[in-house]
N, C-alpha and C. Protein backbone atom coordinates (compact mmCIF):
# COMPACT_ATOMS: atom_id res chain seq x y z
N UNK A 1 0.84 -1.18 0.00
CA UNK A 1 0.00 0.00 0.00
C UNK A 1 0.88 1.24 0.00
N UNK A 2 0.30 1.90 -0.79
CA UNK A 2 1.18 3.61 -0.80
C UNK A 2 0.61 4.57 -1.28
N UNK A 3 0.90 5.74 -1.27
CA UNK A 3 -0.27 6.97 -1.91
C UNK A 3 0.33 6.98 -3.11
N UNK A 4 0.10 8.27 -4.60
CA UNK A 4 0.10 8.15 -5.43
C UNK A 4 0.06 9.91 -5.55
N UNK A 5 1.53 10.63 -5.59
CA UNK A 5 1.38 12.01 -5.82
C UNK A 5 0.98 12.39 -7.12
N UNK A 6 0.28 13.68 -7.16
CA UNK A 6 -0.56 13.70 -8.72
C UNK A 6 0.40 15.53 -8.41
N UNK A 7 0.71 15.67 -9.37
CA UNK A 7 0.63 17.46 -9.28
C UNK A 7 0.12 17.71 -10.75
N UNK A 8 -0.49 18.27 -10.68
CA UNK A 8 -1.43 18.88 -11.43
C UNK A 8 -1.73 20.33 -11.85
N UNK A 9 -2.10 21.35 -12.69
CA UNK A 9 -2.34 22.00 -12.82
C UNK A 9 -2.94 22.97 -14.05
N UNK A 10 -3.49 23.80 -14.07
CA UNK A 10 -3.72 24.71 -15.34
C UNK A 10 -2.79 25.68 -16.09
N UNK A 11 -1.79 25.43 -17.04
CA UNK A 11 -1.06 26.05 -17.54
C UNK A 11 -1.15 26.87 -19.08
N UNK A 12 -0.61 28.04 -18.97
CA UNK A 12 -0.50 28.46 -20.25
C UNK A 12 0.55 27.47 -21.24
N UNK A 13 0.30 27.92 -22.53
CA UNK A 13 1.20 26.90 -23.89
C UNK A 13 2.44 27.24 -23.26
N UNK A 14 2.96 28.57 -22.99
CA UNK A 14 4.12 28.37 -22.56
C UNK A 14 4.49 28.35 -21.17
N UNK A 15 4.05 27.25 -20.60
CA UNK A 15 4.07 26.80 -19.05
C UNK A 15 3.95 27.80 -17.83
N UNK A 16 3.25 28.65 -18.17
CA UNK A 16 3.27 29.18 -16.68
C UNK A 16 1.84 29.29 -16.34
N UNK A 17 1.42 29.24 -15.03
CA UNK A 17 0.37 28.49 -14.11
C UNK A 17 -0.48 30.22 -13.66
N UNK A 18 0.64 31.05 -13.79
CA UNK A 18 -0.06 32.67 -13.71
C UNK A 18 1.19 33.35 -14.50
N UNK A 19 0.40 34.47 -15.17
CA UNK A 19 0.73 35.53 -15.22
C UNK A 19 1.27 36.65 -14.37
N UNK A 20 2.06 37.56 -14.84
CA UNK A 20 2.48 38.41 -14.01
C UNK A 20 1.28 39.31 -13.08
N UNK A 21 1.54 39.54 -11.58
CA UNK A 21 1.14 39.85 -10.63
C UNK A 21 0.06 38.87 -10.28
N UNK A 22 0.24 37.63 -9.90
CA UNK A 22 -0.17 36.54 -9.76
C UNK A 22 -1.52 35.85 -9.88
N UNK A 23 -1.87 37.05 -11.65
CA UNK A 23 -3.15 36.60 -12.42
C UNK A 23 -3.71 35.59 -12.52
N UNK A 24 -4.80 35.10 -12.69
CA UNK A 24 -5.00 33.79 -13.19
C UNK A 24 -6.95 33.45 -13.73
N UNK A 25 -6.69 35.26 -14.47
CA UNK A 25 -8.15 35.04 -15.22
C UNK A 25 -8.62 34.47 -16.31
N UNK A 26 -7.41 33.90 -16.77
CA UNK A 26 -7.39 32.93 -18.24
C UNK A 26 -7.40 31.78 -17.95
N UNK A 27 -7.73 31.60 -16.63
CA UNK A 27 -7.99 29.85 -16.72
C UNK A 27 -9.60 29.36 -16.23
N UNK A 28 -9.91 30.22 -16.27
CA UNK A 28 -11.76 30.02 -15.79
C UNK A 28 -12.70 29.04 -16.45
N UNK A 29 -12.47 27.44 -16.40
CA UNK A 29 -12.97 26.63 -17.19
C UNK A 29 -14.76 26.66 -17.58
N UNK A 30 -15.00 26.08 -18.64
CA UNK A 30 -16.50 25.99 -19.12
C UNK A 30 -17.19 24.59 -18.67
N UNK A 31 -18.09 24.82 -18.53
CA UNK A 31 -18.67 23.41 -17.98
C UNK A 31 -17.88 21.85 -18.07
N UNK A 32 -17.50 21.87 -19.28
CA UNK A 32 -17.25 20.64 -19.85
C UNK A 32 -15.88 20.11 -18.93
N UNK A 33 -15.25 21.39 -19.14
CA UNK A 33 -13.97 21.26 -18.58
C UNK A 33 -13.70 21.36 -17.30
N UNK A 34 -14.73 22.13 -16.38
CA UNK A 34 -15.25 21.77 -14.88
C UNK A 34 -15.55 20.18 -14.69
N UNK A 35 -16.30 20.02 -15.53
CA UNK A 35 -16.92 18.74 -14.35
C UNK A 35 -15.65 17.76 -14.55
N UNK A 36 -14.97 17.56 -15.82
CA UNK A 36 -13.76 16.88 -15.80
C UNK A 36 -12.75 17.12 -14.85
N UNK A 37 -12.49 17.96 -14.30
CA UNK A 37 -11.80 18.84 -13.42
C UNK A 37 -12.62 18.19 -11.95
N UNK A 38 -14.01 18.48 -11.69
CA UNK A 38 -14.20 17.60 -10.70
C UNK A 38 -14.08 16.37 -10.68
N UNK A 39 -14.47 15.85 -11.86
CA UNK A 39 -14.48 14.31 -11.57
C UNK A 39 -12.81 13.23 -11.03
N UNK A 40 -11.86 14.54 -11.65
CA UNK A 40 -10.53 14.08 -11.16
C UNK A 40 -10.62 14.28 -9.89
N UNK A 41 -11.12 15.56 -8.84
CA UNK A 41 -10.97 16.01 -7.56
C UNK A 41 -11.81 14.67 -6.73
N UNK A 42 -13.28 14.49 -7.68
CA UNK A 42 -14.00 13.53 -6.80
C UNK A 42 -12.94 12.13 -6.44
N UNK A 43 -11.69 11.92 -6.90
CA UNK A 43 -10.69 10.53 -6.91
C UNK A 43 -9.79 10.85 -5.94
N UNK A 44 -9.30 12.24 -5.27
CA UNK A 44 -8.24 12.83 -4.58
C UNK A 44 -8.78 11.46 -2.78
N UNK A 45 -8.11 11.08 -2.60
CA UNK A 45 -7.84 10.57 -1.50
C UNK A 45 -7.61 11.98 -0.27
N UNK A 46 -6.53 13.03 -0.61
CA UNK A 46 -6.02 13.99 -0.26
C UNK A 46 -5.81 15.10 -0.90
N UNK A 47 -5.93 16.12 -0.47
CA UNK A 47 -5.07 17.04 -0.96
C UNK A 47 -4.40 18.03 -0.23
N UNK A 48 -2.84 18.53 -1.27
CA UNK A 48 -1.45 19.10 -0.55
C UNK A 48 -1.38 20.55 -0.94
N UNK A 49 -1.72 21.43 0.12
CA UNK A 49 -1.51 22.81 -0.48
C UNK A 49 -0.62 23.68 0.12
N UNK A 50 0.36 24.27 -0.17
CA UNK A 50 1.21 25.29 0.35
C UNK A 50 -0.07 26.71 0.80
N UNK A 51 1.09 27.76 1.53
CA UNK A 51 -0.07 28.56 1.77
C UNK A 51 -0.68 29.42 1.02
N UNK A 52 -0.06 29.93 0.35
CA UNK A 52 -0.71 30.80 -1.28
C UNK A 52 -2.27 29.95 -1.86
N UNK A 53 -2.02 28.97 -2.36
CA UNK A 53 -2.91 28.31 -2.64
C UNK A 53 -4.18 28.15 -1.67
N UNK A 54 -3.66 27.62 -0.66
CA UNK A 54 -4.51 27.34 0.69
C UNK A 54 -5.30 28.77 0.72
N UNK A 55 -4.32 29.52 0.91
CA UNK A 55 -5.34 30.75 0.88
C UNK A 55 -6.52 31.40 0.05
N UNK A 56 -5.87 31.11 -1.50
CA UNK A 56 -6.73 31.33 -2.75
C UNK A 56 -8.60 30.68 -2.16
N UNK A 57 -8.05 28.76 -2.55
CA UNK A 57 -9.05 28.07 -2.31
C UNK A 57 -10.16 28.21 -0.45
N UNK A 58 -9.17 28.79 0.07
CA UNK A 58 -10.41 28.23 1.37
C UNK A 58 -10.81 30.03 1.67
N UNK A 59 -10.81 30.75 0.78
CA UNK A 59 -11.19 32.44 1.00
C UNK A 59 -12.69 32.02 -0.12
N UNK A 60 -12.72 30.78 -1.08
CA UNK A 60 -13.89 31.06 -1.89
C UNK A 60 -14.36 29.34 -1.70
N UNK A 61 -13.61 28.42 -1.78
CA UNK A 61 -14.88 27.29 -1.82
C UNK A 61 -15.38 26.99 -0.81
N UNK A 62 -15.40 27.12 0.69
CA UNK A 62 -16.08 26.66 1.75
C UNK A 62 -17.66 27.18 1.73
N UNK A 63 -17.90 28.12 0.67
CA UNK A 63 -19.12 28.58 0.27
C UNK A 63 -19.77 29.13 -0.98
N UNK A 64 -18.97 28.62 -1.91
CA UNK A 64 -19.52 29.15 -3.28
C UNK A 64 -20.23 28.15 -3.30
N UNK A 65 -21.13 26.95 -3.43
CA UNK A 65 -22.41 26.43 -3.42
C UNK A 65 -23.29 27.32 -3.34
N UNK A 66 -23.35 28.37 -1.92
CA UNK A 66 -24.24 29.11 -1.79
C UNK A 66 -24.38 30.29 -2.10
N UNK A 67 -23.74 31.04 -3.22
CA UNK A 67 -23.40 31.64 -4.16
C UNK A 67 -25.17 31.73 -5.38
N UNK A 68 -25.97 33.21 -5.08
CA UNK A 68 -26.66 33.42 -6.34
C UNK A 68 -26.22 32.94 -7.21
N UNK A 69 -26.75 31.74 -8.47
CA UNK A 69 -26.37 31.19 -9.47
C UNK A 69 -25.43 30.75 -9.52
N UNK A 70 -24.59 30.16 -8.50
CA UNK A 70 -23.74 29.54 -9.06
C UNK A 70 -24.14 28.15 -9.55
N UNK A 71 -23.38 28.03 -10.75
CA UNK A 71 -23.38 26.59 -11.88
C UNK A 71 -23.39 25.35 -10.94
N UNK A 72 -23.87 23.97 -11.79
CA UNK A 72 -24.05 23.05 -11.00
C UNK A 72 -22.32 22.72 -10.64
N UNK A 73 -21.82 23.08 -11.77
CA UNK A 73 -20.22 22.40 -11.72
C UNK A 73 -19.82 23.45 -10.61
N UNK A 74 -19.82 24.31 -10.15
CA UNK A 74 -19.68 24.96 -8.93
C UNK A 74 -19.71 24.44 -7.07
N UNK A 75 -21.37 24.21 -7.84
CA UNK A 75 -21.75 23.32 -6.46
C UNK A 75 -21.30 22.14 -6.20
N UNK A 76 -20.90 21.31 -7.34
CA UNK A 76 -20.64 20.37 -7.23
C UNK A 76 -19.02 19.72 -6.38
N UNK A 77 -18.30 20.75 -7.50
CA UNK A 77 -16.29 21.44 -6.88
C UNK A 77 -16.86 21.64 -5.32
N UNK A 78 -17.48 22.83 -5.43
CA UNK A 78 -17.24 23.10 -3.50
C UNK A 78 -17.53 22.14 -2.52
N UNK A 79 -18.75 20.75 -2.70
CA UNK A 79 -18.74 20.14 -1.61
C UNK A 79 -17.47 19.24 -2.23
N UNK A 80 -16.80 18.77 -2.62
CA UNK A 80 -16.16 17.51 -3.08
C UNK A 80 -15.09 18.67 -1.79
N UNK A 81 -14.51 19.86 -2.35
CA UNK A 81 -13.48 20.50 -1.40
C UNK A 81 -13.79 20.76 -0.14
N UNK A 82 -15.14 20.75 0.10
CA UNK A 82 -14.91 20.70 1.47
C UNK A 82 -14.91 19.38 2.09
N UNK A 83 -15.27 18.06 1.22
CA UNK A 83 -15.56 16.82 2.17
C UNK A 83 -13.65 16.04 1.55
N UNK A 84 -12.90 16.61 0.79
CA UNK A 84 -12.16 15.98 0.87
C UNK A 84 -10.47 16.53 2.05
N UNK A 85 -10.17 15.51 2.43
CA UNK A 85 -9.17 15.77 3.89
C UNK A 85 -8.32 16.46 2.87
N UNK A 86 -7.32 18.00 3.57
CA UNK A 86 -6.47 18.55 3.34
C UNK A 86 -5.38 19.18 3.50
N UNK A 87 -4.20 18.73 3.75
CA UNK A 87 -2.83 19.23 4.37
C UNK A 87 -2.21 20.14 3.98
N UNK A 88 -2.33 21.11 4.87
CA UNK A 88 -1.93 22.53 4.17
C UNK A 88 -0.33 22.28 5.27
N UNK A 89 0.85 23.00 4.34
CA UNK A 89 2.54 23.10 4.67
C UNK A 89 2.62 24.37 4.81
N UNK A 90 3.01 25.12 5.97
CA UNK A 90 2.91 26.54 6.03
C UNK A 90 3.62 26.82 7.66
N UNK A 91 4.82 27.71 7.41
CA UNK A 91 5.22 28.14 8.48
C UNK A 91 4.80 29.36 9.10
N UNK A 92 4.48 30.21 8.52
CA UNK A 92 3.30 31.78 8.61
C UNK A 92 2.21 31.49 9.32
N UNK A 93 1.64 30.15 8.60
CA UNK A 93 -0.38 29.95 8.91
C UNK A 93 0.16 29.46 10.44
N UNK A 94 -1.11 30.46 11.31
CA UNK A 94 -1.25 30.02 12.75
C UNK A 94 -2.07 29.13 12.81
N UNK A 95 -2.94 29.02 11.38
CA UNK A 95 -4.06 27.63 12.05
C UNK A 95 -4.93 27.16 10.65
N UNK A 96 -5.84 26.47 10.43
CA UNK A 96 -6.53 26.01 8.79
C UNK A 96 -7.66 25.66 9.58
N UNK A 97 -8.37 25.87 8.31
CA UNK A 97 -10.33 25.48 9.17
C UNK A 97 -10.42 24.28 8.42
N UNK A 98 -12.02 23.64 8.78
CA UNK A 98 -12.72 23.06 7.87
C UNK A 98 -11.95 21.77 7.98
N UNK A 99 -12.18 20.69 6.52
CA UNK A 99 -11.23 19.62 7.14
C UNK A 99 -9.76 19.86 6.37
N UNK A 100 -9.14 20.55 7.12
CA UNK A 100 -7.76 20.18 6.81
C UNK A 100 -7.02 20.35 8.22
N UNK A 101 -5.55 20.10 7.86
CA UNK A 101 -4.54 19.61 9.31
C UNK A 101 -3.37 20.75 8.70
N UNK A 102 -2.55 21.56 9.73
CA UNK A 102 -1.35 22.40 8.90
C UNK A 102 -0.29 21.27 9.37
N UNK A 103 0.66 21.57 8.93
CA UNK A 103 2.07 20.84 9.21
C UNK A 103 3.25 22.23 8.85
N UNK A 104 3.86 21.95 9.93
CA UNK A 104 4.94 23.22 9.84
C UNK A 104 6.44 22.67 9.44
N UNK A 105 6.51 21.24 9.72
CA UNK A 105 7.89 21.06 9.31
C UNK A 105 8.33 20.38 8.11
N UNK A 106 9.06 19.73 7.58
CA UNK A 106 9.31 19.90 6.73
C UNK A 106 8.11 19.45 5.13
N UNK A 107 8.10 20.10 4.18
CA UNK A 107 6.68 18.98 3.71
C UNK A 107 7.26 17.82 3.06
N UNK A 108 8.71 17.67 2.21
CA UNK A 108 9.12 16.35 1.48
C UNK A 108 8.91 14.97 2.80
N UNK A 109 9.41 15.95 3.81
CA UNK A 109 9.74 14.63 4.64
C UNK A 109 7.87 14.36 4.66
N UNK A 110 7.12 14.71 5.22
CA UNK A 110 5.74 14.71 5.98
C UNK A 110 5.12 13.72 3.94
N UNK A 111 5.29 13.84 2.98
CA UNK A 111 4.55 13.86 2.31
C UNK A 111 5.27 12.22 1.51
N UNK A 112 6.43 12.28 2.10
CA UNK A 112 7.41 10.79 1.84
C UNK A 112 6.46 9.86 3.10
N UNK A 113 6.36 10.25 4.55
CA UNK A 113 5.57 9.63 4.89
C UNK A 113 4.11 9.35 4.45
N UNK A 114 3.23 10.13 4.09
CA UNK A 114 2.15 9.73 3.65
C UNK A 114 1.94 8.88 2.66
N UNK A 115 2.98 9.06 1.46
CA UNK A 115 3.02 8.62 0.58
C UNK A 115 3.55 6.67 1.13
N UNK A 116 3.99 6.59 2.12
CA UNK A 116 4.76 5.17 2.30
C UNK A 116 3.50 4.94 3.30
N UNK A 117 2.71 5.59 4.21
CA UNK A 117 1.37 5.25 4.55
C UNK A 117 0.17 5.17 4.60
N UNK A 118 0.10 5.79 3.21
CA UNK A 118 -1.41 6.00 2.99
C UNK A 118 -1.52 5.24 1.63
N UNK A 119 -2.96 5.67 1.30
CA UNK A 119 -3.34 4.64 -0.36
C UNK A 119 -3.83 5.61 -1.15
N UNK A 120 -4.27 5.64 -2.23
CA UNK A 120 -4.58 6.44 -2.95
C UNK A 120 -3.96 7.66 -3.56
N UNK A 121 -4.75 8.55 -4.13
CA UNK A 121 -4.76 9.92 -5.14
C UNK A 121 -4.22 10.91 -3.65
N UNK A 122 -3.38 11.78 -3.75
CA UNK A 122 -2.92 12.60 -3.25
C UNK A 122 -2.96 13.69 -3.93
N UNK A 123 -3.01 14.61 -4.60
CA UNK A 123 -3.13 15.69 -4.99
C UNK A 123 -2.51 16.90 -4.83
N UNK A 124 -1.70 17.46 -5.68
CA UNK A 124 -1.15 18.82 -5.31
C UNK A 124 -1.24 19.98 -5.85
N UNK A 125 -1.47 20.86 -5.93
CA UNK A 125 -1.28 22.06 -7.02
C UNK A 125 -0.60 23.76 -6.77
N UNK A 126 -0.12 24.17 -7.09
CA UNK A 126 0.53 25.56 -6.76
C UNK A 126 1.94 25.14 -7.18
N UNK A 127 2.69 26.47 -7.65
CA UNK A 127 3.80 26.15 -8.35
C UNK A 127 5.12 25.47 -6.99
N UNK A 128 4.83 26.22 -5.86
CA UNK A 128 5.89 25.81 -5.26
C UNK A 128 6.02 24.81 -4.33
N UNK A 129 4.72 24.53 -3.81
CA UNK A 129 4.88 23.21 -2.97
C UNK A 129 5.58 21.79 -4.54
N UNK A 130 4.53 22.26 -5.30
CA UNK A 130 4.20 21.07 -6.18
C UNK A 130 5.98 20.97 -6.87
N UNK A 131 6.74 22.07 -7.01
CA UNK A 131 7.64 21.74 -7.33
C UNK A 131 8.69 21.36 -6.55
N UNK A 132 8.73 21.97 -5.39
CA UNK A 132 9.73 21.28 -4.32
C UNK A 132 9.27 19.53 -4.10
N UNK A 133 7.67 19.16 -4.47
CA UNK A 133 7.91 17.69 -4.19
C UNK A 133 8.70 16.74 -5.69
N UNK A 134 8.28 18.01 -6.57
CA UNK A 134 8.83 17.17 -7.93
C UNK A 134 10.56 16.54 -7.75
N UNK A 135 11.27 18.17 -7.34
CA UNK A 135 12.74 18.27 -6.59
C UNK A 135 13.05 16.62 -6.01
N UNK A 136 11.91 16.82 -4.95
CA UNK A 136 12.58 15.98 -3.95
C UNK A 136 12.03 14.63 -4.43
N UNK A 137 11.84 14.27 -5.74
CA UNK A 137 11.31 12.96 -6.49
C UNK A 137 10.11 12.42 -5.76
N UNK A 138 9.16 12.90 -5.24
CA UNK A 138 8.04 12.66 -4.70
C UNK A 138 6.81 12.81 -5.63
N UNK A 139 6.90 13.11 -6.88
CA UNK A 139 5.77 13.11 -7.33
C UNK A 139 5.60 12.57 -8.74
N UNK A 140 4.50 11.38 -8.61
CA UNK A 140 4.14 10.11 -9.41
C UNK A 140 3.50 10.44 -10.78
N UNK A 141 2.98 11.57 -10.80
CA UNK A 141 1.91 11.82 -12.14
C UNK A 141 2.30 13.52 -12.01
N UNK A 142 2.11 13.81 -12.96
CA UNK A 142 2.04 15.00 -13.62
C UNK A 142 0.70 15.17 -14.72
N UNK A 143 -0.12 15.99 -14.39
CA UNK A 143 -1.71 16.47 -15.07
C UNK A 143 -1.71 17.84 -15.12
N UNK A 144 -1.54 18.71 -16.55
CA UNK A 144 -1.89 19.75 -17.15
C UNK A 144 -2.24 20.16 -18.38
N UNK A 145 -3.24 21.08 -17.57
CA UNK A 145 -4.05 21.66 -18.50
C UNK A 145 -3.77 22.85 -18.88
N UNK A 146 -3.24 22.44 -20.41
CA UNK A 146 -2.55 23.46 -21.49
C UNK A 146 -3.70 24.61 -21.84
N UNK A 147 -4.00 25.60 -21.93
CA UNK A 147 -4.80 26.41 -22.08
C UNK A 147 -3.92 27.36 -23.54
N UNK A 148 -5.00 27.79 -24.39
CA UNK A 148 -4.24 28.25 -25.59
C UNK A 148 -4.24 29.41 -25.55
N UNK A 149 -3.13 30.19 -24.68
CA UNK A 149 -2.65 31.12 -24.48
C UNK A 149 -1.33 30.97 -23.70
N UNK A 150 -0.18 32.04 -24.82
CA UNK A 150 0.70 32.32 -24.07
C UNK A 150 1.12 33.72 -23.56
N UNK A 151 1.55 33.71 -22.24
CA UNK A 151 1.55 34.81 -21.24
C UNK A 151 2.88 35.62 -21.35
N UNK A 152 4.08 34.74 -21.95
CA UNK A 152 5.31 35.62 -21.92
C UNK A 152 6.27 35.57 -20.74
N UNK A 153 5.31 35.29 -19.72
CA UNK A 153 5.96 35.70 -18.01
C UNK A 153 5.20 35.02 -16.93
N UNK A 154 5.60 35.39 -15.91
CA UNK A 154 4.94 34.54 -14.77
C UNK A 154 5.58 33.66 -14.13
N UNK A 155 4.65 32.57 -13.35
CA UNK A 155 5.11 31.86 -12.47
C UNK A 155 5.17 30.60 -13.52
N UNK A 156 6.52 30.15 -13.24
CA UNK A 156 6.10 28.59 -14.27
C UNK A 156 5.83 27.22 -13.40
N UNK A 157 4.99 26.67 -14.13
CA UNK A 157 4.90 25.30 -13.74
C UNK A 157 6.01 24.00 -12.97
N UNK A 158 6.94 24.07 -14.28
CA UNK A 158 7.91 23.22 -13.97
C UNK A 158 8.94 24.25 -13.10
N UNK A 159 9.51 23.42 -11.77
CA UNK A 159 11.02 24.29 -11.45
C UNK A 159 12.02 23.84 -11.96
N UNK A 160 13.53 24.86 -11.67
CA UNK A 160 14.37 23.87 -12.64
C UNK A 160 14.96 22.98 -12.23
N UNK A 161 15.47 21.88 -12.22
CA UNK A 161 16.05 20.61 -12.20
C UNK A 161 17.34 20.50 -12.30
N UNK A 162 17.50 19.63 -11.37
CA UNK A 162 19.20 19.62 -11.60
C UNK A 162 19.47 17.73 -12.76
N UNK A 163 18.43 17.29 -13.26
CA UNK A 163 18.59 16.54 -14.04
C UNK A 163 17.27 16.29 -14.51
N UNK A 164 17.47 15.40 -15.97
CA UNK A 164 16.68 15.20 -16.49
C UNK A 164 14.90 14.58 -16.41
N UNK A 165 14.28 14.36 -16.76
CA UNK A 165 12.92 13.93 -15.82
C UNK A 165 12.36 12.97 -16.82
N UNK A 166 12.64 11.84 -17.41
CA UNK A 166 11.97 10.81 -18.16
C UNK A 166 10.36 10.54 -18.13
N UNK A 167 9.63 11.46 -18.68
CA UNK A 167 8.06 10.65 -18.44
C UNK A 167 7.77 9.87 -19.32
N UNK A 168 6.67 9.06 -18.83
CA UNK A 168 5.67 8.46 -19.76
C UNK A 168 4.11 8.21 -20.20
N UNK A 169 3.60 8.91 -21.21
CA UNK A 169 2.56 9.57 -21.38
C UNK A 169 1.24 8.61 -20.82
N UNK A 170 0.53 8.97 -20.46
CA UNK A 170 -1.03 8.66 -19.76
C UNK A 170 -2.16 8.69 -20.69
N UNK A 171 -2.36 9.78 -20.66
CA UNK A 171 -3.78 10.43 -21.30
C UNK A 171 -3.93 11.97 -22.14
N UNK A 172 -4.32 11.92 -22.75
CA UNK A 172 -3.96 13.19 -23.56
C UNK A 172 -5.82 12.85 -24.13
N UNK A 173 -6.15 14.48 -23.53
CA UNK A 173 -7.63 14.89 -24.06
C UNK A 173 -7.76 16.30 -24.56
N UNK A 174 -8.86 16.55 -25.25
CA UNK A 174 -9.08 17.72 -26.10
C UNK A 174 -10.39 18.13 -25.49
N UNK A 175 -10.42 19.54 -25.25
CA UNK A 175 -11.74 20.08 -24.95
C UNK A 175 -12.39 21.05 -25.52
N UNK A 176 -13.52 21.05 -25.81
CA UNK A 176 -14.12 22.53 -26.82
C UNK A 176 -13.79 23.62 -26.49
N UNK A 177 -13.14 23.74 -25.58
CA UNK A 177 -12.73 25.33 -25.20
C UNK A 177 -11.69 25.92 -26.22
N UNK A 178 -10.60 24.56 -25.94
CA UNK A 178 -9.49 24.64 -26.95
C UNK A 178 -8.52 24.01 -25.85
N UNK A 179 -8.81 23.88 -24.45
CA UNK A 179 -8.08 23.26 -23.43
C UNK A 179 -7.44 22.07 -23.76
N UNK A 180 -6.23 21.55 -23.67
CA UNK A 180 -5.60 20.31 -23.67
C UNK A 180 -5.63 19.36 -22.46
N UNK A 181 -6.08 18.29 -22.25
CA UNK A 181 -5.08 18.01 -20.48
C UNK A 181 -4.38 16.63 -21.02
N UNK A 182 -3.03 17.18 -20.87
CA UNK A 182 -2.07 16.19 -20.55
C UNK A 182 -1.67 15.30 -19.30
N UNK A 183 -1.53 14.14 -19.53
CA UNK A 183 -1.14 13.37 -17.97
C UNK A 183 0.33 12.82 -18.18
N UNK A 184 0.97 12.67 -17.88
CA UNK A 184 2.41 11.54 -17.56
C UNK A 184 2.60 11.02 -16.44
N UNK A 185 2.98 9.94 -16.23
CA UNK A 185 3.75 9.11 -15.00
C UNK A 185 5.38 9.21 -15.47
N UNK A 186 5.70 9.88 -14.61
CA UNK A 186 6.89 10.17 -13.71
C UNK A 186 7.74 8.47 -13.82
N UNK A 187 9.01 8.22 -14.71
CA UNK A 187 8.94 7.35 -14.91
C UNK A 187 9.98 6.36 -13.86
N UNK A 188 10.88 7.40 -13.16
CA UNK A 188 11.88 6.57 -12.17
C UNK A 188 10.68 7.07 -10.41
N UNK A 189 9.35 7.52 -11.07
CA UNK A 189 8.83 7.44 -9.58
C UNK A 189 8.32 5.82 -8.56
């Protein structure tokens, strides 16, 4: 038994996850590409968020369900995030609501354990947790969604590496938006 790190994310063609001043209004998916987007979240065993992120997500989904009009794919994202367990890594955060747990020390080490004691989909997203676990060879799958726009600048996806990274391709889908999502397994993971 063991977990299964996924990092994941929404990227521009030329890999970056935001734009400069840490935009990210070009990634606002359409139905189609929501519920696909949930239906991956509805599989998360866990999920790993640094505090940037942590902050983004728990300032809007603990209640966009109850949101005038919001879409079914709305309602649907917010309970899956609030009923799924979540480990936020943060030396700043004094505390996390709802169901998640903080952890202040280190996250490779904390996330090498989970990964050697737990089962399932683990989940990560934000450029820097997700890349310090890539660093520290902790992470099993790689899932992004290429969006057809490039930004020039920003935060990128991948960090840099001090060697090469062998994948091997998964799944590759097309969406009416014009969205791509690519998957790979991580091949010495």
């Amino acid at each position: 038994m063991s977990a299964h790190v996924i990092y994941g994310m929404q990227v521009s063609l030329d890999g970056f996850v935001e734009a400069p001043g840490a935009a990210i209004d070009w990634t606002m998916p359409d139905a189609e590409l929501h519920g696909f987007l949930n239906d991956q979240s509805r599989s998360a065993a866990g999920e790993l968020y640094g505090r940037r992120l942590w902050e983004l997500m728990s300032g809007y989904w603990p209640t966009a369900d109850e949101e005038p009009g919001a879409s079914p794919e709305v309602v649907d994202f917010a309970r899956i995030w609030r009923a799924t367990p979540k480990v936020v890594f943060s030396r700043t955060l004094e505390r996390v609501e709802g169901n998640a747990r903080l952890v202040r020390g280190d996250a490779a080490e904390e996330v090498a354990r989970l990964k050697r004691d737990g089962d399932g989909e683990l989940h990560t997203g934000g450029a820097a947790l997700g890349g310090s676990l890539l660093r520290a060879g902790l992470v099993d799958e790689l899932r992004l969604y290429v969006y057809p726009i490039v930004l020039g600048a920003g935060t990128p996806f991948l960090p840099p590496l001090d060697r090469r990274l062998p994948l091997e391709p998964i799944e590759t889908r097309r969406f009416g938006m014009g969205v791509t999502y690519l998957s790979y397994r991580v091949a010495n993971a």
